[in-house]
Protein backbone atom coordinates (compact mmCIF):
# COMPACT_ATOMS: atom_id res chain seq x y z
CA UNK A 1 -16.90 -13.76 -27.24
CA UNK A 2 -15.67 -12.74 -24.09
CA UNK A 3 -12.56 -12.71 -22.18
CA UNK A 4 -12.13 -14.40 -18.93
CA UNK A 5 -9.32 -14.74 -16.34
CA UNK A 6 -8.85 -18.63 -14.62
CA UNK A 7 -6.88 -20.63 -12.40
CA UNK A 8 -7.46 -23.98 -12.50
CA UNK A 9 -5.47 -27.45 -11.64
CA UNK A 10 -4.18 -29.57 -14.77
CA UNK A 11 -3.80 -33.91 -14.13
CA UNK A 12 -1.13 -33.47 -12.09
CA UNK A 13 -2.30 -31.47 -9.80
CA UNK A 14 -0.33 -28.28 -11.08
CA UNK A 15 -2.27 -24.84 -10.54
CA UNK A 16 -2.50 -23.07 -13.67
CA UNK A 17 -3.55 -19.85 -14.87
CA UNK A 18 -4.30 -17.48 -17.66
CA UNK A 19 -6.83 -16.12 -20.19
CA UNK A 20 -9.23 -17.86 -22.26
CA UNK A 21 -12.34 -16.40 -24.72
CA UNK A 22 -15.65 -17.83 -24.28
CA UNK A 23 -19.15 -16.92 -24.44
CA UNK A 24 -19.78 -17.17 -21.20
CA UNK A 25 -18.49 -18.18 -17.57
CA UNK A 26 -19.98 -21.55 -17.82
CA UNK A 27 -18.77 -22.54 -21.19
CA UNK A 28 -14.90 -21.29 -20.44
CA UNK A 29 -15.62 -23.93 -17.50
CA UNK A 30 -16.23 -26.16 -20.05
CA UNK A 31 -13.79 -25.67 -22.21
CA UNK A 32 -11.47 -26.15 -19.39
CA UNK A 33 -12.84 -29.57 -18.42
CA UNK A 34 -11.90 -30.17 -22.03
CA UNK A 35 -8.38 -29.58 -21.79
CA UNK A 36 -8.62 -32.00 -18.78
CA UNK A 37 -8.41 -29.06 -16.41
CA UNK A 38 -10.35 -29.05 -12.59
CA UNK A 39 -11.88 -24.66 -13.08
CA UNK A 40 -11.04 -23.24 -10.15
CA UNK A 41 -11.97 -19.68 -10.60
CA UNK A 42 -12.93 -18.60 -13.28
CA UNK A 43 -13.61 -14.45 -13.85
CA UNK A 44 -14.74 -12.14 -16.18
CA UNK A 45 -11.04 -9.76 -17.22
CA UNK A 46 -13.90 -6.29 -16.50
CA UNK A 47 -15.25 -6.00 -13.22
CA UNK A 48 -14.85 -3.54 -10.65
CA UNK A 49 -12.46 -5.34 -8.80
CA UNK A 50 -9.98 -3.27 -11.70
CA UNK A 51 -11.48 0.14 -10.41
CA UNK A 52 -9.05 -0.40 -7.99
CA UNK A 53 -6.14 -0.29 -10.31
CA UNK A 54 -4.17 3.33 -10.22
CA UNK A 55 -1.36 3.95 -13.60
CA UNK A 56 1.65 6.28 -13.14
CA UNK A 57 1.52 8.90 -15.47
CA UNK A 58 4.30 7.46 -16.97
CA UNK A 59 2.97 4.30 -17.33
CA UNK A 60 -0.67 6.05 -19.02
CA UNK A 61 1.71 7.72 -21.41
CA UNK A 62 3.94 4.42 -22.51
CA UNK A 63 0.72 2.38 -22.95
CA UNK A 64 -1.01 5.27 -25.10
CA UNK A 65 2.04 5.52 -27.10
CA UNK A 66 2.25 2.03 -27.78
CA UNK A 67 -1.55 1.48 -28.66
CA UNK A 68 -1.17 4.94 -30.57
CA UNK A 69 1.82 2.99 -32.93
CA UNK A 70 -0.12 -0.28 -33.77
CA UNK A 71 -3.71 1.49 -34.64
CA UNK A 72 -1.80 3.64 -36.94
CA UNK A 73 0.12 0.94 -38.60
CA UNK A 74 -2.74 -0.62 -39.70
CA UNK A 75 -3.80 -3.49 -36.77
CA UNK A 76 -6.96 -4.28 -35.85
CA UNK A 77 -8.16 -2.74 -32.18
CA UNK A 78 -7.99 -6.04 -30.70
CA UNK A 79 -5.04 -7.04 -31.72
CA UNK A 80 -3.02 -4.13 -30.89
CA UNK A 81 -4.25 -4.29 -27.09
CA UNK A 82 -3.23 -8.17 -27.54
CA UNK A 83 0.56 -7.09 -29.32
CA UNK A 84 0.55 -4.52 -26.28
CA UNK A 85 -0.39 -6.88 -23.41
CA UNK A 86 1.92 -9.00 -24.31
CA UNK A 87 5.22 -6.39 -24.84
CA UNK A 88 4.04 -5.13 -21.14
CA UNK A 89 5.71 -5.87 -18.54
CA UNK A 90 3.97 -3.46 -15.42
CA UNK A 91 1.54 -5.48 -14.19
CA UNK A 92 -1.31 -2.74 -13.65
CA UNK A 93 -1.08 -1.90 -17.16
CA UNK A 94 -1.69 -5.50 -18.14
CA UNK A 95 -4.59 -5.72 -15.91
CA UNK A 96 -6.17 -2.52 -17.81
CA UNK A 97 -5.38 -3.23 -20.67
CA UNK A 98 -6.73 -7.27 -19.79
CA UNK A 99 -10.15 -5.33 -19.21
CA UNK A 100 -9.85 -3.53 -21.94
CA UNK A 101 -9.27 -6.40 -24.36
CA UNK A 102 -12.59 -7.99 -22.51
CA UNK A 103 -14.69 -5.03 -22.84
CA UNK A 104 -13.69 -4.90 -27.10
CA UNK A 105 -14.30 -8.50 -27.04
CA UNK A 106 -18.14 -8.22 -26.11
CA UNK A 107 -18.68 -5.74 -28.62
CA UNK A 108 -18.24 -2.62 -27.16
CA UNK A 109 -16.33 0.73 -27.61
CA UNK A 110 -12.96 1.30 -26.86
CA UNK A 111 -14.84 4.65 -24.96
CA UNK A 112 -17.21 2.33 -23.31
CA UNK A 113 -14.68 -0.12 -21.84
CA UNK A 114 -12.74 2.77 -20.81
CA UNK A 115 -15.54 4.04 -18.43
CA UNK A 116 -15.43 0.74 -17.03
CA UNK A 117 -12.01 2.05 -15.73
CA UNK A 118 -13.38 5.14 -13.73
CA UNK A 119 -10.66 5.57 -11.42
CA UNK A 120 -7.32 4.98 -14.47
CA UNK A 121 -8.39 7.20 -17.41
CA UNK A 122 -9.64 10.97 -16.61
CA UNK A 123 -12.18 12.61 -18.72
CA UNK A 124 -10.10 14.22 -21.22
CA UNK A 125 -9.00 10.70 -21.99
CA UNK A 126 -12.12 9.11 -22.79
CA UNK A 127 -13.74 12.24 -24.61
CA UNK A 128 -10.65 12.45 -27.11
CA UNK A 129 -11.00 8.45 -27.22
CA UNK A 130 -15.08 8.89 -28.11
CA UNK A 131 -14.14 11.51 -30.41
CA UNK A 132 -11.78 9.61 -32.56
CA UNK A 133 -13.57 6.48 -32.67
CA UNK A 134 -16.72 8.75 -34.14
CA UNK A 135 -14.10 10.24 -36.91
CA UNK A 136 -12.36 7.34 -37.38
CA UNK A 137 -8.68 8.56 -36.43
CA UNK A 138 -8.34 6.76 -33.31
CA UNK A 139 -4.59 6.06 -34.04
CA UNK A 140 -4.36 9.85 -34.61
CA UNK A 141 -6.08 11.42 -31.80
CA UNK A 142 -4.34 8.80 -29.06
CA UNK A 143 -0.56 9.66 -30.70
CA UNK A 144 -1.43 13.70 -30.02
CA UNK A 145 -3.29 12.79 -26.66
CA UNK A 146 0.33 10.61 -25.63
CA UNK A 147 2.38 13.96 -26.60
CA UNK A 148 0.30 15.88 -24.38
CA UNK A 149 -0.06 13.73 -21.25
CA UNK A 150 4.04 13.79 -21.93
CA UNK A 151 4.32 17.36 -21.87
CA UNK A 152 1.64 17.61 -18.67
CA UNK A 153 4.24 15.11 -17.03
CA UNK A 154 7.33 17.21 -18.14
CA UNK A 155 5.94 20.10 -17.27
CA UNK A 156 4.55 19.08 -13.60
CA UNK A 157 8.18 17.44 -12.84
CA UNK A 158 9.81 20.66 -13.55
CA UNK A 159 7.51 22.57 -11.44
CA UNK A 160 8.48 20.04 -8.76
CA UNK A 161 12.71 20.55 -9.08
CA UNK A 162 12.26 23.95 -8.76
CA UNK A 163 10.85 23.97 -6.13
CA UNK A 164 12.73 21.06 -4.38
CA UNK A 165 16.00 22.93 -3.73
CA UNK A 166 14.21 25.74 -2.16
CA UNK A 167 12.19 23.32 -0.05
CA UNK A 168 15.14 21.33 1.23
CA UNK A 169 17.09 24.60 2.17
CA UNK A 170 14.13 26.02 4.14
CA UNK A 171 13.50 22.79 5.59
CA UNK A 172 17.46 22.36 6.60
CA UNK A 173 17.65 26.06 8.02
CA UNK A 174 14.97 25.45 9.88
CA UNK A 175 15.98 22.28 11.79
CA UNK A 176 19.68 24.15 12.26
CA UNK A 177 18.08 26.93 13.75
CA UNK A 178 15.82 25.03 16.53
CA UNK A 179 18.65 22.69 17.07
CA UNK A 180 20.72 26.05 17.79
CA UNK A 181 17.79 27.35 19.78
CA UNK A 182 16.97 24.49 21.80
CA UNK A 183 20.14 23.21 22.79
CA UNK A 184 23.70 24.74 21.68
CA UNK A 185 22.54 28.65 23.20
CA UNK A 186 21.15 27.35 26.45
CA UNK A 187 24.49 25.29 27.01
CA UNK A 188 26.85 28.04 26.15
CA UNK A 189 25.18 31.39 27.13
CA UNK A 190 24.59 29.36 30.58
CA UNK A 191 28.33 29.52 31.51
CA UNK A 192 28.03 33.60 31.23
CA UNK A 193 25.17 33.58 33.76
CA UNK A 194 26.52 31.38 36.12
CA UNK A 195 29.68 34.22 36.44
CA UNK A 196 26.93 36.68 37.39
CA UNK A 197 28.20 38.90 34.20
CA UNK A 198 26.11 41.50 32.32
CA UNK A 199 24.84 40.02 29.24
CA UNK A 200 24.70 42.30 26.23
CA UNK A 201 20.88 42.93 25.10
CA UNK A 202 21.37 40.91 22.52
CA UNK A 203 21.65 37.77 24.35
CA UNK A 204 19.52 38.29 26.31
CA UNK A 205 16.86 38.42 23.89
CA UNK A 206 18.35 35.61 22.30
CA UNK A 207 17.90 33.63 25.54
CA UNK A 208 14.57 34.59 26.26
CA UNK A 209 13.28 32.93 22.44
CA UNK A 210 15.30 30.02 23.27
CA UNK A 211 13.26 29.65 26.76
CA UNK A 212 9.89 30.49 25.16
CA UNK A 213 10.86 28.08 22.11
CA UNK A 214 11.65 24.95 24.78
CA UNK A 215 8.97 26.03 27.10
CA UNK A 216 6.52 26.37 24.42
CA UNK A 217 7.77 24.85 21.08
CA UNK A 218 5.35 21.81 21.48
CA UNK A 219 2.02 24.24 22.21
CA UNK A 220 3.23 26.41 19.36
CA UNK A 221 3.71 23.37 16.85
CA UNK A 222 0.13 22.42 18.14
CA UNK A 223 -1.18 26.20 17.53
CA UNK A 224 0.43 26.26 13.91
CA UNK A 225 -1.08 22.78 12.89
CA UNK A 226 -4.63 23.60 13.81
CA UNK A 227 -4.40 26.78 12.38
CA UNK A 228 -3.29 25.09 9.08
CA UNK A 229 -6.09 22.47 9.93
CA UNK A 230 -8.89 25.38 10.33
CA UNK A 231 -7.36 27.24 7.12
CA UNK A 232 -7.48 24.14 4.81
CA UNK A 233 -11.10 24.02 5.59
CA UNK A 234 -11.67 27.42 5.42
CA UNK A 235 -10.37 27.24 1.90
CA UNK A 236 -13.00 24.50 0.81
CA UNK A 237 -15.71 27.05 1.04
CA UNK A 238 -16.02 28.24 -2.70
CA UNK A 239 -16.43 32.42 -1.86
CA UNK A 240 -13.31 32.45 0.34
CA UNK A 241 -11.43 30.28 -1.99
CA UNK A 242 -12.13 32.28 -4.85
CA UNK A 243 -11.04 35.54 -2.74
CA UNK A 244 -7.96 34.15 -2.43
CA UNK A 245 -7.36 33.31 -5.37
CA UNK A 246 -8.18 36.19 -6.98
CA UNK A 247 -5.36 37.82 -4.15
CA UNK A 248 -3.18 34.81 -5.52
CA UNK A 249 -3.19 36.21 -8.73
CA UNK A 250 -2.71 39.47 -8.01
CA UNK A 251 0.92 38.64 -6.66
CA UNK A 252 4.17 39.48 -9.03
CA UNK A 253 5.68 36.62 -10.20
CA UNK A 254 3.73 33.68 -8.69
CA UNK A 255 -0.12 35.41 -9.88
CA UNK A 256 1.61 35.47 -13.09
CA UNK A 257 3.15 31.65 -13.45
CA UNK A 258 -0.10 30.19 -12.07
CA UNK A 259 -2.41 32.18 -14.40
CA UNK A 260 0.07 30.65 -17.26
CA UNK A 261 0.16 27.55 -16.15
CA UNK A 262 -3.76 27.04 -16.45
CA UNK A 263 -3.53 29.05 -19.93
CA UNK A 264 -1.21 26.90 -21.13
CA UNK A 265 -2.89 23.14 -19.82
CA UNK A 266 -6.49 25.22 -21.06
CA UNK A 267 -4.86 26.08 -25.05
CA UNK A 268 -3.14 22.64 -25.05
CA UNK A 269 -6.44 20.45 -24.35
CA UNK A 270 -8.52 22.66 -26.52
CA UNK A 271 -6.64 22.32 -29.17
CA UNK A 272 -6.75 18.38 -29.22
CA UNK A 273 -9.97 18.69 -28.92
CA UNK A 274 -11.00 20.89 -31.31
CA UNK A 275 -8.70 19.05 -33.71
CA UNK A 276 -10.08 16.24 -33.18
CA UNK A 277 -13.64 17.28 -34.19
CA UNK A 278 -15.17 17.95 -30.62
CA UNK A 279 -17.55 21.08 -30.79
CA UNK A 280 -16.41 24.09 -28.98
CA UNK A 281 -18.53 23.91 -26.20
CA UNK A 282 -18.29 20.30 -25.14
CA UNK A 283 -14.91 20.70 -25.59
CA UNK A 284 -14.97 23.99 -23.20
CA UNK A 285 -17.11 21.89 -20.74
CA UNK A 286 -14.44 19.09 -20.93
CA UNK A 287 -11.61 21.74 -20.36
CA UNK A 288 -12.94 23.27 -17.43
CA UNK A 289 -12.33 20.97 -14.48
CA UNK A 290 -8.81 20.94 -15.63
CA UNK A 291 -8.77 24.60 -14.25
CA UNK A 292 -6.99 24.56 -11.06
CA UNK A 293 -8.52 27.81 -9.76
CA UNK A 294 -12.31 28.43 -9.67
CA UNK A 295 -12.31 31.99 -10.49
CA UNK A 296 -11.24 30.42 -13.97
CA UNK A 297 -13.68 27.92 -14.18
CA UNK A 298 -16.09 30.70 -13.53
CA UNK A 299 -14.67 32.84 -16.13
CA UNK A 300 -14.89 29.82 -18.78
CA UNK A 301 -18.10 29.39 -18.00
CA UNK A 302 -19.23 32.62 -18.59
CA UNK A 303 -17.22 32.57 -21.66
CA UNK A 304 -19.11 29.58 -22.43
CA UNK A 305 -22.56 31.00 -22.30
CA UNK A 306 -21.06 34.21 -24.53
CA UNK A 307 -20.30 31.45 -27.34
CA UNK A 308 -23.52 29.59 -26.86
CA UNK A 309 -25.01 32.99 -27.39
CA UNK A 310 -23.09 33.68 -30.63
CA UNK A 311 -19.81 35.58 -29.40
CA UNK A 312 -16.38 34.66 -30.58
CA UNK A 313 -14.46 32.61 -28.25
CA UNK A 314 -11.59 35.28 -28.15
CA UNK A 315 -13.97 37.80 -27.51
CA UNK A 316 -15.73 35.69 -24.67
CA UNK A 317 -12.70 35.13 -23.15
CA UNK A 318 -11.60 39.06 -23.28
CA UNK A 319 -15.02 39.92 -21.33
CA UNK A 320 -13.62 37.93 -18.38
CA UNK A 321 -10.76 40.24 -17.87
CA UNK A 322 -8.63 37.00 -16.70
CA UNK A 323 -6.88 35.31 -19.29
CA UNK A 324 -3.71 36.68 -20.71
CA UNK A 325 -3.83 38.71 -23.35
CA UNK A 326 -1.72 37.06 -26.01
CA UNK A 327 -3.50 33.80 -25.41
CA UNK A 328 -6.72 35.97 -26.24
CA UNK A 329 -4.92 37.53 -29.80
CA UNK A 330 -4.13 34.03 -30.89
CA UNK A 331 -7.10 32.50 -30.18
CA UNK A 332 -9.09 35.67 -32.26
CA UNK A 333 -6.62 35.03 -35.33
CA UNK A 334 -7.20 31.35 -35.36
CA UNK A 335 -10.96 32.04 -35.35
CA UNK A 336 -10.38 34.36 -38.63
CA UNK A 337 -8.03 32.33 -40.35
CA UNK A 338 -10.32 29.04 -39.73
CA UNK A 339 -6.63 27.98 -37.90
CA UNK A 340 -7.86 27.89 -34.34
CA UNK A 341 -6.51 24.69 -33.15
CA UNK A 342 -3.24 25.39 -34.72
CA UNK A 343 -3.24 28.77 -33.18
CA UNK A 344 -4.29 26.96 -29.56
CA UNK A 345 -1.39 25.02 -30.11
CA UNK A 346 0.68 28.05 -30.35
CA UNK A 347 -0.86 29.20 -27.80
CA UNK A 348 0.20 26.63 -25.43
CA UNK A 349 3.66 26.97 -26.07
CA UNK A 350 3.97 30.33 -25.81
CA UNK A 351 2.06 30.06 -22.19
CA UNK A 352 4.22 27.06 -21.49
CA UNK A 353 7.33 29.00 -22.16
CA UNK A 354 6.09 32.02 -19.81
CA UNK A 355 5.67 29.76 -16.83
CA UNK A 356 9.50 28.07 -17.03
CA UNK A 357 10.69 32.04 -17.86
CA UNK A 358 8.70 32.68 -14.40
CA UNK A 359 9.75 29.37 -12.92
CA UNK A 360 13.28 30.55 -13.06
CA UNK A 361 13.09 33.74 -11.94
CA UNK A 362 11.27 32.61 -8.86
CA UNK A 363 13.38 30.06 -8.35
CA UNK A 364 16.56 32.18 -8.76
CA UNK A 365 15.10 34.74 -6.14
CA UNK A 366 14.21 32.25 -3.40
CA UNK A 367 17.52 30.33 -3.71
CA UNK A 368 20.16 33.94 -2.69
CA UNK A 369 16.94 35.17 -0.29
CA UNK A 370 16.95 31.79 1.38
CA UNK A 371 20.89 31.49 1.76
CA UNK A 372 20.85 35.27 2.93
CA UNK A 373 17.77 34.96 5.62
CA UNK A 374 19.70 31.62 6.88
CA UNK A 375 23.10 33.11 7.05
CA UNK A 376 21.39 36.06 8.91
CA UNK A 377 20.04 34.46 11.32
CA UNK A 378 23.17 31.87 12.25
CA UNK A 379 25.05 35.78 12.03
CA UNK A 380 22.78 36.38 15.25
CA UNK A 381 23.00 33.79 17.02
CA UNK A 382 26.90 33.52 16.32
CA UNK A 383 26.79 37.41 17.25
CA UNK A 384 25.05 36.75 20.49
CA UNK A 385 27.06 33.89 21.82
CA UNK A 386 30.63 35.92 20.85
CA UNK A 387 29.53 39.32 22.60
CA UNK A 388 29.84 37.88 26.24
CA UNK A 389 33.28 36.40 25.30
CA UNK A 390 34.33 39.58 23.68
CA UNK A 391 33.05 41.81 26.99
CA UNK A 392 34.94 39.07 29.49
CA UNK A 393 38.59 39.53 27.03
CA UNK A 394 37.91 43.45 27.62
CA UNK A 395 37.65 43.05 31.52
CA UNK A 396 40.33 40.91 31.78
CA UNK A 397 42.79 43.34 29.80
């Protein structure tokens, strides 16, 4: 049996629509006709007209949650997507979770209708999904797989309000300042030229940036947004990429938050996956495009190949002189204790916890250097508009 989407016209001439189970397209046609319905379209719920369909990380989480609940108290997997569909009210999720209902209903995996849905579930999702369905803790594996895309959503919305404030001040000191530039100097420095007065040095340097900045602001906006253009590109070549990286993560505190950051989302998905009876190296092969830098992915790699060849992981990961140390220590003591995905968990917090300490201190260094640069620079341009006035009250007395 299969599941099918219609819309069809009763007696009266009413459209209606819904979901029916058939065999096939032609007999849900029939059984249509039967209810004393004129088919009108008639549609299989799979297709890749629901490639098309994009969740909200949000949304992934609540419907992972929910499907988590049901399978572990005990419903069949049909039934649970059917209990879910019909709780949901966010009309994407309904549609995957329609073609998800069709795809169980012709016999196939919940992993194999999931790859149906290229574009809504990433790869983690559907190897933790084929990994419980082969142990048999589905319910399990999606409950610790909803905690973690939580976390990856907590933890990527935090990143985000630190760095908002920051933004918005730069972005506000920066339209101040043109507007300053472009308009208020001009108008009030031009009443001390017109009286044929020495200007002080300093406004007169201030006037010449505020000519160049009108005469040239639009060629220099131009310049700017090619160069960013050109260095985009640039970066999409893997050898200067990694260079910069590797410069990246040689800086002080941001190096140090981004190399965290990838620890942390690395321990975190290895140790779902290891828990949930993935081998180590599919689940290092899975983990790897997660990597947001590809000197890492280069370093797990390697790592990789060192386990393949019989190595520990801890001690494969130590050769590649990248990872942080601590992360390396656990991961070696969960090896020996036969504890490693509780010690990956560990792992992940600890790593998760250095990249909010470094969040903060970044964030409470840009916020006073920001206020201090922008009060600096409305200081001289204040400065250079009050030293003419101040010269013209000394003449007069």
């Amino acid at each position: 049996m299969a599941a099918f989407r219609y819309q069809a016209l009763d007696r009266a001439g009413r459209r209606l629509q819904g979901e029916l189970e058939a065999e096939s397209p032609r007999a849900a046609r029939a059984r249509l006709r039967e209810r004393g319905c004129l088919p009108l379209v008639v549609d299989s719920v799979g297709g890749a007209r629901s490639a098309r369909i994009h969740l909200s990380a949000g949304a992934l989480v609540l419907l992972t949650q929910q499907l988590s609940t049901l399978l572990n108290a005990g419903l069949p997997l049909e039934q649970a997507l059917s209990a879910v569909i019909e709780q949901s009210e966010h009309a994407p999720s309904r549609r995957v979770l329609d073609t998800l209902r069709g795809e169980i209903l012709q016999g196939n995996s919940l992993a194999a209708a999931l790859g149906v849905l290229p574009g809504v579930f990433p790869a983690l999702y559907c190897s933790l999904v084929d990994a419980g369905e082969h142990s048999g803790r589905l319910g399990a594996v999606l409950l610790r797989l909803a905690d973690y895309l939580e976390r990856r959503a907590r933890a990527r919305h935090q990143v985000i309000q630190a760095l908002a404030y920051p933004v918005a001040v730069m972005s506000v000191a920066i339209l101040v300042v043109t507007g300053l530039m472009t308009y208020v100097v001009p108008q009030v420095v031009g009443v001390f030229i017109q009286t044929k007065q020495a200007l002080p040095w300093l406004t007169r340097a201030l006037m010449t940036l505020s000519n160049g900045l009108r005469d040239w602001g639009v060629i220099c906006v131009l310049v700017i947004t090619v160069a960013g253009v050109g260095s985009a590109r640039l970066l999409r070549q893997p050898a200067m990429r990694r260079r910069v990286e590797r410069y990246c993560l040689a800086l002080p505190v941001l190096g140090r938050m981004v190399l965290a950051l990838n620890a942390a989302r690395m321990a975190s998905t290895l140790a779902i996956l290891v828990s949930s009876g993935v081998p180590l190296l599919s689940a290092l092969a899975t983990v790897r495009p997660l990597l947001s830098l590809l000197v890492l992915q280069d370093a797990l790699v390697d790592s990789a190949e060192g386990v393949r060849e019989g190595q520990s992981l801890a001690g494969a990961l130590a050769r590649a002189r990248l990872f942080p140390p601590v992360l390396v220590h656990l991961i070696g003591s969960g090896e020996a204790s036969g504890t490693l995905a509780s010690m990956l968990e560990r792992a992940a917090e600890q790593q998760q916890q250095e990249v909010e300490r470094r969040l903060g201190t970044m964030t409470a260094l840009l916020e006073p250097l920001l206020i201090l640069v922008m009060g600096g620079v409305v200081m001289v341009i204040v400065l250079a508009v009050m030293l003419p006035i101040i010269d013209m009250n000394q003449m007069v007395h």
